[in-house]
PDB file of N, CA and C in Angstrom:
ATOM      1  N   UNK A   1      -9.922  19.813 -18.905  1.00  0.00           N
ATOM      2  CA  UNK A   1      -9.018  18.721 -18.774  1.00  0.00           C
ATOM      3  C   UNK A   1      -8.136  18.609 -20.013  1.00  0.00           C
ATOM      4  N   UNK A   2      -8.557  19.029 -21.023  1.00  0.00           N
ATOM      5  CA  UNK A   2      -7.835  19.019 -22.369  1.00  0.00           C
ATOM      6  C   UNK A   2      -7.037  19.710 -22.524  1.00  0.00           C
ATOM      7  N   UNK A   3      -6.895  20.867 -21.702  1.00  0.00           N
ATOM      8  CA  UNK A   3      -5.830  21.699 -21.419  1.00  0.00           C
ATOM      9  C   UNK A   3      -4.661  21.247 -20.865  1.00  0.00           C
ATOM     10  N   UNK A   4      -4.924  20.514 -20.031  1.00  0.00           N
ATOM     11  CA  UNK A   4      -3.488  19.887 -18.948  1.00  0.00           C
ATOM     12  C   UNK A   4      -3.176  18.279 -19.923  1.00  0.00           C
ATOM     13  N   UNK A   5      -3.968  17.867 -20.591  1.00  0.00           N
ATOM     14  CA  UNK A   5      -3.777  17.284 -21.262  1.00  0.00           C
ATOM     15  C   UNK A   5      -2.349  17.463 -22.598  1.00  0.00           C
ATOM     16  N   UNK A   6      -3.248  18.831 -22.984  1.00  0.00           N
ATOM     17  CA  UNK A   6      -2.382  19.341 -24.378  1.00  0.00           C
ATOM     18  C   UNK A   6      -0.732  19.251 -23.564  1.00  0.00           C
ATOM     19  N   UNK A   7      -0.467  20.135 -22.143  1.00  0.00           N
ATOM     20  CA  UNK A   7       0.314  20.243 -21.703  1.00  0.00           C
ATOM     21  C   UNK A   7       1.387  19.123 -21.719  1.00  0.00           C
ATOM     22  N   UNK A   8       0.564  18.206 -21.298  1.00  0.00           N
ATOM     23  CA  UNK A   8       1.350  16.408 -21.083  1.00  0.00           C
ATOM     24  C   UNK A   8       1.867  15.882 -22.304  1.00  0.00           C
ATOM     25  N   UNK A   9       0.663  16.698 -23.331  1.00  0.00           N
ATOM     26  CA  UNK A   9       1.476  15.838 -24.325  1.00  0.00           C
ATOM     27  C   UNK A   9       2.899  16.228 -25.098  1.00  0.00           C
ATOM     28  N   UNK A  10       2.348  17.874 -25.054  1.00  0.00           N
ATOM     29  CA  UNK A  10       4.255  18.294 -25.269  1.00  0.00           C
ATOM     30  C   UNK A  10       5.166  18.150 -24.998  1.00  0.00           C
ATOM     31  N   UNK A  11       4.933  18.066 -23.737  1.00  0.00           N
ATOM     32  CA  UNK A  11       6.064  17.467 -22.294  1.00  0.00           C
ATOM     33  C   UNK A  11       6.487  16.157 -22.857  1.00  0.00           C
ATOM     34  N   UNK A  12       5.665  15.434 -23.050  1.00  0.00           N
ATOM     35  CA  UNK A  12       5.991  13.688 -23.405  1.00  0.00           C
ATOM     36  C   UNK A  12       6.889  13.804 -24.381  1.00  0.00           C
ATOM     37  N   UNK A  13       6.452  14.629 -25.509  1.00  0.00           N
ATOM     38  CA  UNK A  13       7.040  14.703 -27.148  1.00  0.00           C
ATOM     39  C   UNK A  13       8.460  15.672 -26.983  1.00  0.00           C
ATOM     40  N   UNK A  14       8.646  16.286 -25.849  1.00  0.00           N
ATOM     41  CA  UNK A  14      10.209  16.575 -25.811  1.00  0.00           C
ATOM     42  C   UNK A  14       9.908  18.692 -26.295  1.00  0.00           C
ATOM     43  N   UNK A  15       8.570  19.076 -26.320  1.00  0.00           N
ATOM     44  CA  UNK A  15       8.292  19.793 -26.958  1.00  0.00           C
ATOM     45  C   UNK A  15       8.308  21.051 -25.684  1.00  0.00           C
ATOM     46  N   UNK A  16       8.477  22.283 -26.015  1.00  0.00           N
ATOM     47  CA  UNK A  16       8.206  23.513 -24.973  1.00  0.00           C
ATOM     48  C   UNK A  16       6.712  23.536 -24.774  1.00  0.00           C
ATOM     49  N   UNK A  17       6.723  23.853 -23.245  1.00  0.00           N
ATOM     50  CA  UNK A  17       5.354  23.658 -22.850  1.00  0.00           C
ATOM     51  C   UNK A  17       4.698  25.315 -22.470  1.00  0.00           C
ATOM     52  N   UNK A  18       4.191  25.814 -24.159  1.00  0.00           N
ATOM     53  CA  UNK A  18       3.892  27.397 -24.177  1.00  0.00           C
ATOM     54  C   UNK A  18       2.648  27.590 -24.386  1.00  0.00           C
ATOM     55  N   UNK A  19       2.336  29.014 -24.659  1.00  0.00           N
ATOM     56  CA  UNK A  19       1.092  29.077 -24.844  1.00  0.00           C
ATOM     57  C   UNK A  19       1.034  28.870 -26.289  1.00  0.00           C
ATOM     58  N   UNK A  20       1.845  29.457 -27.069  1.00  0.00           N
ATOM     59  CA  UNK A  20       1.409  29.096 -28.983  1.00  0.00           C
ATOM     60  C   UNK A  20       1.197  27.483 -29.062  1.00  0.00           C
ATOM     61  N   UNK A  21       2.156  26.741 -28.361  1.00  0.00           N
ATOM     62  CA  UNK A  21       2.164  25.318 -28.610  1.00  0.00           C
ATOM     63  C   UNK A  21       0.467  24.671 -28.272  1.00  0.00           C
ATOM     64  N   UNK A  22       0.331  24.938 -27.097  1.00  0.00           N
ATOM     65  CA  UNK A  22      -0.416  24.475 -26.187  1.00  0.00           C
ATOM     66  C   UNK A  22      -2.170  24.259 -26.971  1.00  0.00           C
ATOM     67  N   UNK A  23      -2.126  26.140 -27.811  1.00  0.00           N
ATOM     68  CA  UNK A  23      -2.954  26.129 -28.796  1.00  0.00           C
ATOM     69  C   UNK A  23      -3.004  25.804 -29.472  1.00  0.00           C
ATOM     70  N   UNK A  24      -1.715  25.443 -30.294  1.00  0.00           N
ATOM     71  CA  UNK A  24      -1.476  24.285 -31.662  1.00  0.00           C
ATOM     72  C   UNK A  24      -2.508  23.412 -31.353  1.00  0.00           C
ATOM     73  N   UNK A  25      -1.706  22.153 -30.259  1.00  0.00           N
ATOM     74  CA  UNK A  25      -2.229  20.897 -30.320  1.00  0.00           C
ATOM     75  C   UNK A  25      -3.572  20.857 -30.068  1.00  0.00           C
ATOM     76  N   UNK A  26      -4.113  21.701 -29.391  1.00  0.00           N
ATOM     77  CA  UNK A  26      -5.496  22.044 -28.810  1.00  0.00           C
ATOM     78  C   UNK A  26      -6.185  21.799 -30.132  1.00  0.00           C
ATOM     79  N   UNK A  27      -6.116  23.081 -30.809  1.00  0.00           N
ATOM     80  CA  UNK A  27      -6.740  23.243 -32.108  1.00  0.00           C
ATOM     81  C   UNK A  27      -6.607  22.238 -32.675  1.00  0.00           C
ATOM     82  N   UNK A  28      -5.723  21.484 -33.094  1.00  0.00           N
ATOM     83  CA  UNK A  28      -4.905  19.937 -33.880  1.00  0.00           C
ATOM     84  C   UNK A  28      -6.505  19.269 -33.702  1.00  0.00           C
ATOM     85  N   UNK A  29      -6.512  19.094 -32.076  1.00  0.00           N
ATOM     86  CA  UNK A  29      -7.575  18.409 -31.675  1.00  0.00           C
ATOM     87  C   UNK A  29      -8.984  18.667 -31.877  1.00  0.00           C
ATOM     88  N   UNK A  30      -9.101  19.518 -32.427  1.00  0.00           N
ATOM     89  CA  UNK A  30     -10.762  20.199 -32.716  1.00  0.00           C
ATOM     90  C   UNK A  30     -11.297  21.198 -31.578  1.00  0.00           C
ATOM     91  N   UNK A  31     -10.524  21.133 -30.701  1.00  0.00           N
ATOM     92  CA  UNK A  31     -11.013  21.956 -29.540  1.00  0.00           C
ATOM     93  C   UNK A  31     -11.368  24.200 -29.773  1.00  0.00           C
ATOM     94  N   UNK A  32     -12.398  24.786 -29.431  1.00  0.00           N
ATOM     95  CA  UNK A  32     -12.276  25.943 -29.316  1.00  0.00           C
ATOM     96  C   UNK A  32     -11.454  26.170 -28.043  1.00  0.00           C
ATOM     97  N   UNK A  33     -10.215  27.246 -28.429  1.00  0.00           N
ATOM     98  CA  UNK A  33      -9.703  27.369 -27.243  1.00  0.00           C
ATOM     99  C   UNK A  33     -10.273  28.846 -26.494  1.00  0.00           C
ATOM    100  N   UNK A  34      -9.872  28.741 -25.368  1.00  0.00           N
ATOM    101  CA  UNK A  34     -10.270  29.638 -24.561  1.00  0.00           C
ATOM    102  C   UNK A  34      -8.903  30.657 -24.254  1.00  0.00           C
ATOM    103  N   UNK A  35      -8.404  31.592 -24.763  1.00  0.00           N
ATOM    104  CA  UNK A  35      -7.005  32.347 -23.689  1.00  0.00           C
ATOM    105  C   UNK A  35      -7.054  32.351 -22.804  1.00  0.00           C
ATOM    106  N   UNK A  36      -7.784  32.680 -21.806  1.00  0.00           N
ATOM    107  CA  UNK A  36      -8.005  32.546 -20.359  1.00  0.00           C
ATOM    108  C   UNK A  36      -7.561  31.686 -19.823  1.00  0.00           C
ATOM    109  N   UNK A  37      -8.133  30.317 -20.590  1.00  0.00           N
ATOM    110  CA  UNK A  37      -7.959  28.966 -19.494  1.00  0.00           C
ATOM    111  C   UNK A  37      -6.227  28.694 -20.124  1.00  0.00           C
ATOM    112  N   UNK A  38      -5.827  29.551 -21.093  1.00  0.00           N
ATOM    113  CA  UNK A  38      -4.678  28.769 -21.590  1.00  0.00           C
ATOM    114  C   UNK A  38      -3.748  29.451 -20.653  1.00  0.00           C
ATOM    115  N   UNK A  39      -3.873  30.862 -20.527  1.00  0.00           N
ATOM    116  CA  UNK A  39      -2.978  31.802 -19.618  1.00  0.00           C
ATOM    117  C   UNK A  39      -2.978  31.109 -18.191  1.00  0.00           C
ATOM    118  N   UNK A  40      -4.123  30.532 -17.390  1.00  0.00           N
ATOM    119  CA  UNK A  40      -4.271  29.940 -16.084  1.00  0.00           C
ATOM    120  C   UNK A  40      -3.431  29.037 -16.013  1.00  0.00           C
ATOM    121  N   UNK A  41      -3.201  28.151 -17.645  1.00  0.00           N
ATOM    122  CA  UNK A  41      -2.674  26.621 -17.211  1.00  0.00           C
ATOM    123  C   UNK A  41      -1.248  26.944 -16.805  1.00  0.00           C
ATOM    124  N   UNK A  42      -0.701  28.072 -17.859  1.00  0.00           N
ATOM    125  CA  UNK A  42       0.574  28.249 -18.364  1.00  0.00           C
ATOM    126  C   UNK A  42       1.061  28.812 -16.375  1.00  0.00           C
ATOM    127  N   UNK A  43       0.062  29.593 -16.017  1.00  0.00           N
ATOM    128  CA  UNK A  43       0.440  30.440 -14.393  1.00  0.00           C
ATOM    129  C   UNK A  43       0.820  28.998 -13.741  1.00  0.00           C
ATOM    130  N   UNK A  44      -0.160  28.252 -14.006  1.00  0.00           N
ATOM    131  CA  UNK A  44      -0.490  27.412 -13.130  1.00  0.00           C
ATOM    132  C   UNK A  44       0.652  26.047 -12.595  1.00  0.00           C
ATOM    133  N   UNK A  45       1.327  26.217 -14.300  1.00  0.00           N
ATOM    134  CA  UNK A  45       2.478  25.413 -14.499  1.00  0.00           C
ATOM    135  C   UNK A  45       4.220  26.234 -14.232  1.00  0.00           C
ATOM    136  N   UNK A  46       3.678  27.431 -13.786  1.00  0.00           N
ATOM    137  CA  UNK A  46       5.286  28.165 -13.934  1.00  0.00           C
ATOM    138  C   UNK A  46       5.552  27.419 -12.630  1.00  0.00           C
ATOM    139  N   UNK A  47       7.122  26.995 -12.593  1.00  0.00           N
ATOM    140  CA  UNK A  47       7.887  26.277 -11.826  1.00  0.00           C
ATOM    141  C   UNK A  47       7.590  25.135 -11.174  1.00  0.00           C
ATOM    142  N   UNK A  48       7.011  24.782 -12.056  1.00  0.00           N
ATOM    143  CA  UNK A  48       6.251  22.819 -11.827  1.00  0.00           C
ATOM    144  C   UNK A  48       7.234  22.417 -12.783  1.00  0.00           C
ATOM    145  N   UNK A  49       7.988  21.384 -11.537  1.00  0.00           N
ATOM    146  CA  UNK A  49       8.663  20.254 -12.750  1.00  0.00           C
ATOM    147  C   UNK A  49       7.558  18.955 -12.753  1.00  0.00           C
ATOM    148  N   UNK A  50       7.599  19.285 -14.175  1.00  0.00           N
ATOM    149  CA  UNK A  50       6.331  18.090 -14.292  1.00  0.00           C
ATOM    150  C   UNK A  50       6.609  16.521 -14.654  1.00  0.00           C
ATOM    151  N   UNK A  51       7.873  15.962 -14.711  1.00  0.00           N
ATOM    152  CA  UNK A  51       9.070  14.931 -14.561  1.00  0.00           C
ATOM    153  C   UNK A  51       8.761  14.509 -13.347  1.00  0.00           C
ATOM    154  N   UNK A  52       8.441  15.457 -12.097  1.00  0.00           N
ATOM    155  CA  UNK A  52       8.729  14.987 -10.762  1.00  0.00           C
ATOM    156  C   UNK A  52       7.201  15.057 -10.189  1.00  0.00           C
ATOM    157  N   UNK A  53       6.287  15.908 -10.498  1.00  0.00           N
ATOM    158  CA  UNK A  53       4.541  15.963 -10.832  1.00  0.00           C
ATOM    159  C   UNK A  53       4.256  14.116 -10.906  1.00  0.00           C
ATOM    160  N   UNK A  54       4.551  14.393 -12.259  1.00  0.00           N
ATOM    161  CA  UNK A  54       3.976  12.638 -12.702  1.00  0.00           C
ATOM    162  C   UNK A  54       4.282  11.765 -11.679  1.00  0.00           C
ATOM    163  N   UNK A  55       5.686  12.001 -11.223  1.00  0.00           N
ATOM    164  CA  UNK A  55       6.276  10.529 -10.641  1.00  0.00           C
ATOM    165  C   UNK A  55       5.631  10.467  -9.348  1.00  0.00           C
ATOM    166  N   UNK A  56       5.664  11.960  -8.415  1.00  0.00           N
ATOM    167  CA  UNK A  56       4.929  11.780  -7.100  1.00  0.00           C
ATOM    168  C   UNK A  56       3.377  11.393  -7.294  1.00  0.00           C
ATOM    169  N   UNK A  57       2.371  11.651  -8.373  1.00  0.00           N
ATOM    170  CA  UNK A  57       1.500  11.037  -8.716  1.00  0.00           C
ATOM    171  C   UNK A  57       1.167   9.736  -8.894  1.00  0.00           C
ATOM    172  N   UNK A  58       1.830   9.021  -9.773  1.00  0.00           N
ATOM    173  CA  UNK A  58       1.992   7.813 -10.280  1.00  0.00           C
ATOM    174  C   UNK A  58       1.786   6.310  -9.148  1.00  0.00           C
ATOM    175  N   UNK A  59       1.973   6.991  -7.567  1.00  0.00           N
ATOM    176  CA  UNK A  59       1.636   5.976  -6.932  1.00  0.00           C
ATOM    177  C   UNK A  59       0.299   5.752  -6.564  1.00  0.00           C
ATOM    178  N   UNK A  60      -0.153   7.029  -6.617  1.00  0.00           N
ATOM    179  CA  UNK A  60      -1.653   7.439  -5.723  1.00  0.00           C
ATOM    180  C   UNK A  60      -2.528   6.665  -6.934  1.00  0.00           C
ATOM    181  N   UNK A  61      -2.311   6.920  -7.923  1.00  0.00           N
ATOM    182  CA  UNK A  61      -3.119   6.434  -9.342  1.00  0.00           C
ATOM    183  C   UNK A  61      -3.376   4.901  -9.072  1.00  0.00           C
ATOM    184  N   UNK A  62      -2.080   4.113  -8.692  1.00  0.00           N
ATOM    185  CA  UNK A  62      -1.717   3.266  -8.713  1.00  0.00           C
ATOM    186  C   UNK A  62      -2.264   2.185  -7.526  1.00  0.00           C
ATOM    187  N   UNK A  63      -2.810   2.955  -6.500  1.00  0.00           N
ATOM    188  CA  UNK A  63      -3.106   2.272  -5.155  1.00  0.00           C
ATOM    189  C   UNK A  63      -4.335   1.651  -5.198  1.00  0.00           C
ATOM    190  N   UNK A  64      -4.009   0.086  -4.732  1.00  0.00           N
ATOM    191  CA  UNK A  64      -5.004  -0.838  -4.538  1.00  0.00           C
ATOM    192  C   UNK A  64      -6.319  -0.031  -4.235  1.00  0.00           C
ATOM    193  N   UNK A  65      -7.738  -0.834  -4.255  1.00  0.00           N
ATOM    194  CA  UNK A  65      -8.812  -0.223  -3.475  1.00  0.00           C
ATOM    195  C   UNK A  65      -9.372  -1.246  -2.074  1.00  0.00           C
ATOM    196  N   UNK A  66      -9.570  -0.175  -1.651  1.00  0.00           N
ATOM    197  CA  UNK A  66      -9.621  -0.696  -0.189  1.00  0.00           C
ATOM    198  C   UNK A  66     -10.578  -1.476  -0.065  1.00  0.00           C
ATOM    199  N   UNK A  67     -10.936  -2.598   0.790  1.00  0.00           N
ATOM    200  CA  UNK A  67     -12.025  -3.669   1.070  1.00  0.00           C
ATOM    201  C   UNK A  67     -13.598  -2.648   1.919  1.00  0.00           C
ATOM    202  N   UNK A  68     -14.483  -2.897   1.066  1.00  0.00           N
ATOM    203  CA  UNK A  68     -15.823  -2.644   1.947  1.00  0.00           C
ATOM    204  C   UNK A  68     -15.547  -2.517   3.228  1.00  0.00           C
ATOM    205  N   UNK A  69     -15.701  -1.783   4.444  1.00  0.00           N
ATOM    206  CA  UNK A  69     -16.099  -1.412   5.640  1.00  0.00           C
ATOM    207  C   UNK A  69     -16.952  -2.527   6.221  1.00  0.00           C
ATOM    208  N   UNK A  70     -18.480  -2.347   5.422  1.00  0.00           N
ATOM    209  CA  UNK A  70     -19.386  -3.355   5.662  1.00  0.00           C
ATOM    210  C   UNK A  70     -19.188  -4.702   4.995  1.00  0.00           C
ATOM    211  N   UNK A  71     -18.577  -4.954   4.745  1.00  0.00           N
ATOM    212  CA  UNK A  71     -18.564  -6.399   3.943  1.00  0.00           C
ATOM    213  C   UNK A  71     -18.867  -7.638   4.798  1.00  0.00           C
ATOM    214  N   UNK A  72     -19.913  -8.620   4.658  1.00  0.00           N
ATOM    215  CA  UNK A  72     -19.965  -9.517   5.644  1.00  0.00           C
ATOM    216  C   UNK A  72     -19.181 -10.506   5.704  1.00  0.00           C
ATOM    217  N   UNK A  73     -18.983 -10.434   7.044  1.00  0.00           N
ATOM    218  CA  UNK A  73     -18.085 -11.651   7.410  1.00  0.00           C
ATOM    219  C   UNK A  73     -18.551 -13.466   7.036  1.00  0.00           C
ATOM    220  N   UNK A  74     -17.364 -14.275   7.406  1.00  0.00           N
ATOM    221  CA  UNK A  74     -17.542 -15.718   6.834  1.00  0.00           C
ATOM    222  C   UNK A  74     -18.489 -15.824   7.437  1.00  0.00           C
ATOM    223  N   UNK A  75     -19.577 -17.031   7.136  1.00  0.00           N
ATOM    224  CA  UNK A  75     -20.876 -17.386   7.174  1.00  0.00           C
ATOM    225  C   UNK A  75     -22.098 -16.534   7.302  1.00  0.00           C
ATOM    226  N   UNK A  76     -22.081 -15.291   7.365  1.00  0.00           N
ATOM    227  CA  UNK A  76     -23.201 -14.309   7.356  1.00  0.00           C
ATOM    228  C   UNK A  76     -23.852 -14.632   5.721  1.00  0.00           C
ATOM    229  N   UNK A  77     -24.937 -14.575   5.400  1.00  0.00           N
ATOM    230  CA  UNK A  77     -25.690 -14.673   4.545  1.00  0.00           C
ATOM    231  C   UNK A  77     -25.218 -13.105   3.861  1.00  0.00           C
ATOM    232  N   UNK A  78     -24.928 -12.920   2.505  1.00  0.00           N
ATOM    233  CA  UNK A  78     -24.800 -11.939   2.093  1.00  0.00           C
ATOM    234  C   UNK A  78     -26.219 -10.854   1.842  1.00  0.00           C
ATOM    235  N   UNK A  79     -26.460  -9.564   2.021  1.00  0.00           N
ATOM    236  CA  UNK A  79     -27.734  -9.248   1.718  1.00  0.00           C
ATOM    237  C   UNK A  79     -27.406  -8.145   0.567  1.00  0.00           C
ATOM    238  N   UNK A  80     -28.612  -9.280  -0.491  1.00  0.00           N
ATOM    239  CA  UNK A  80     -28.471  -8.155  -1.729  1.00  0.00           C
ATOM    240  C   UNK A  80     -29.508  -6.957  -0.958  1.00  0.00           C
ATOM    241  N   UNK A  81     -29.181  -5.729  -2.292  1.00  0.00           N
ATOM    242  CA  UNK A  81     -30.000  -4.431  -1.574  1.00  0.00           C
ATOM    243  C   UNK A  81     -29.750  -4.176  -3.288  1.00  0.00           C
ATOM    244  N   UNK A  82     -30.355  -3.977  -4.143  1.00  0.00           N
ATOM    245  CA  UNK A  82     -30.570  -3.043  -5.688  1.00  0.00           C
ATOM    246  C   UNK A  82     -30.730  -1.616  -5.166  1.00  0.00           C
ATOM    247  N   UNK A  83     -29.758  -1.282  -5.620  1.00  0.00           N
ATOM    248  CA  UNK A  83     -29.313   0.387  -5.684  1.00  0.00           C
ATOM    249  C   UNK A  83     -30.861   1.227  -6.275  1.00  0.00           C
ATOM    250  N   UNK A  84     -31.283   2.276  -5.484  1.00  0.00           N
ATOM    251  CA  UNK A  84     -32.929   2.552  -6.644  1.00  0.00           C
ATOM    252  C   UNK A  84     -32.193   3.971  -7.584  1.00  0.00           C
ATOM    253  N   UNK A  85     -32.285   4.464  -8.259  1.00  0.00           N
ATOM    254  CA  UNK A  85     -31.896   5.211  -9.641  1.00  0.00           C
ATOM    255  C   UNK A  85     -31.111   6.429  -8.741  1.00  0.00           C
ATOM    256  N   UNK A  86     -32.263   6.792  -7.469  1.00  0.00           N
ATOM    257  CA  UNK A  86     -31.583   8.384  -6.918  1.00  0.00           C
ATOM    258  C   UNK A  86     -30.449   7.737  -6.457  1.00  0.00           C
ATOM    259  N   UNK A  87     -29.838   6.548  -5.892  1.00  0.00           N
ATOM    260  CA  UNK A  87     -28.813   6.420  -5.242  1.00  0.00           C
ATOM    261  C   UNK A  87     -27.951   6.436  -5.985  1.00  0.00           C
ATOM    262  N   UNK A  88     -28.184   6.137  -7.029  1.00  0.00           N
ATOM    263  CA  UNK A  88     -26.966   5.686  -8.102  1.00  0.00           C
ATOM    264  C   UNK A  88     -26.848   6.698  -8.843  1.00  0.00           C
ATOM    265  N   UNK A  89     -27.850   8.147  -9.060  1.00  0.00           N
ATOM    266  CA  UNK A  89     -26.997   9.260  -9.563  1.00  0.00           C
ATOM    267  C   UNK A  89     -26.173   9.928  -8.477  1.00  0.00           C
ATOM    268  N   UNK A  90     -27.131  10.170  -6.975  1.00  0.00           N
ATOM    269  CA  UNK A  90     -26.229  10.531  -6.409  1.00  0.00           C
ATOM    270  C   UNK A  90     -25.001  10.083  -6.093  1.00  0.00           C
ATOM    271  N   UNK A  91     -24.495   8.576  -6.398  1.00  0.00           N
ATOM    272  CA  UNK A  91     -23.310   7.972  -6.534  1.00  0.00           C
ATOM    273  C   UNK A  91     -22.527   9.117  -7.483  1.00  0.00           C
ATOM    274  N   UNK A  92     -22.679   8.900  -8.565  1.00  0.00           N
ATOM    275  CA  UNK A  92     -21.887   9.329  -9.929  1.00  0.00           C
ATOM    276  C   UNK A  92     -22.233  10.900  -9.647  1.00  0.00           C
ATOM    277  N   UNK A  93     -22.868  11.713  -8.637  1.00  0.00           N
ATOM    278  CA  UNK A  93     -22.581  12.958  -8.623  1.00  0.00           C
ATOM    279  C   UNK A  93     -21.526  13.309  -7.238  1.00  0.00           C
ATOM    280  N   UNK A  94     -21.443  12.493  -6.964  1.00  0.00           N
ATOM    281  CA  UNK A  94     -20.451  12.729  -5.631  1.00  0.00           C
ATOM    282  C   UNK A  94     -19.335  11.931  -6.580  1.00  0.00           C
ATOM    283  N   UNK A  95     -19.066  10.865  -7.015  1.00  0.00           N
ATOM    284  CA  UNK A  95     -18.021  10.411  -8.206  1.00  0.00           C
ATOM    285  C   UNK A  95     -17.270  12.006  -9.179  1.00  0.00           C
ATOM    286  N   UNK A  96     -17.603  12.582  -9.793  1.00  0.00           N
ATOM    287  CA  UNK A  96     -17.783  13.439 -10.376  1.00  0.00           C
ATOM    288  C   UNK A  96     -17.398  14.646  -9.986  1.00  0.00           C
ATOM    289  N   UNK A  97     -17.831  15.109  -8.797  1.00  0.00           N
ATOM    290  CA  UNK A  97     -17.549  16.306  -7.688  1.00  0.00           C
ATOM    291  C   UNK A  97     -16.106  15.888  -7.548  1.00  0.00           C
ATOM    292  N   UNK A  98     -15.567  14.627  -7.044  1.00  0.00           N
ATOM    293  CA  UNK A  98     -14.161  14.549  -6.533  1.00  0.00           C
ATOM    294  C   UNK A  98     -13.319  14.628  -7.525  1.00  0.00           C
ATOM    295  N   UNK A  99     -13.457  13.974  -8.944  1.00  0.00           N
ATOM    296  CA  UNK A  99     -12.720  14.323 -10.188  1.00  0.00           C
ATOM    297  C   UNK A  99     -12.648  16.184 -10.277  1.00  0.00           C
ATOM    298  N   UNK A 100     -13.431  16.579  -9.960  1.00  0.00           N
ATOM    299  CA  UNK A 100     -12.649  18.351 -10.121  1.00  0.00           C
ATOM    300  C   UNK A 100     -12.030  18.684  -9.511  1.00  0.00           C
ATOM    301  N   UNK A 101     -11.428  17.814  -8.112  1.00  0.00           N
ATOM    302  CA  UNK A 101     -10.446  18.605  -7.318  1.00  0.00           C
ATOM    303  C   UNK A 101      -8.899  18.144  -7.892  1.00  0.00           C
ATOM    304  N   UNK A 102      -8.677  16.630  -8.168  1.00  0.00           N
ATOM    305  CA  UNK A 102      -7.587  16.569  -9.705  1.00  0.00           C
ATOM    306  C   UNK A 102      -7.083  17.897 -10.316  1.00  0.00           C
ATOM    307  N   UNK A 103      -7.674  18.620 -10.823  1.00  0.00           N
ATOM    308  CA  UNK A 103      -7.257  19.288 -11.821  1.00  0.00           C
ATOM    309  C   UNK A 103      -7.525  20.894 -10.978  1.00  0.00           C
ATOM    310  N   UNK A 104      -7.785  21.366  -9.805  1.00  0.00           N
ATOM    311  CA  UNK A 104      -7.938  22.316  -9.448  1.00  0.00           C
ATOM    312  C   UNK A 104      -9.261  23.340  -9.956  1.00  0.00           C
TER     313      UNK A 104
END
């Protein structure tokens, strides 16, 4: 993620978005870089305007969250239920799984 990161931030700063740069800021940051992942980003970004990236993004980021399915209706007694530990990692591992499709 620090990769597409470094990317954004050159972009922001008015800066060419290369591979020497890319490793600059990387390194700046303490990061070991990888060539590989830097060569992928750079493929990954040829003919991405990333001006128009952000902006078609920027709504999806932005979108309300939707109301419970199950949510009970007026006068139903609400029923608590305490989440037990497996539910709640498997929460944050299905959470987690969908954050890698973001970034490819």
């Amino acid at each position: 993620m620090e990769y597409v990161y470094s990317a954004l931030v050159l972009h922001k700063a008015g800066k060419e978005v290369n591979e020497a740069n890319v490793k600059k800021v990387l390194e700046a940051a303490g990061v070991t870089v990888d060539d590989g992942r830097v060569k992928a980003l750079m493929a990954a970004l040829e003919g991405v305007n990333i001006d128009e990236a952000i902006a078609n993004a920027a709504p999806v980021a932005a979108a309300p969250a939707a109301a419970p399915a199950d949510a009970p209706a007026e006068g139903d007694a609400p029923a608590k239920k305490e989440k037990t530990e497996e539910e709640k990692k498997a929460d944050e591992g299905a959470a987690a799984a969908g954050l890698g499709a973001l970034f490819g």
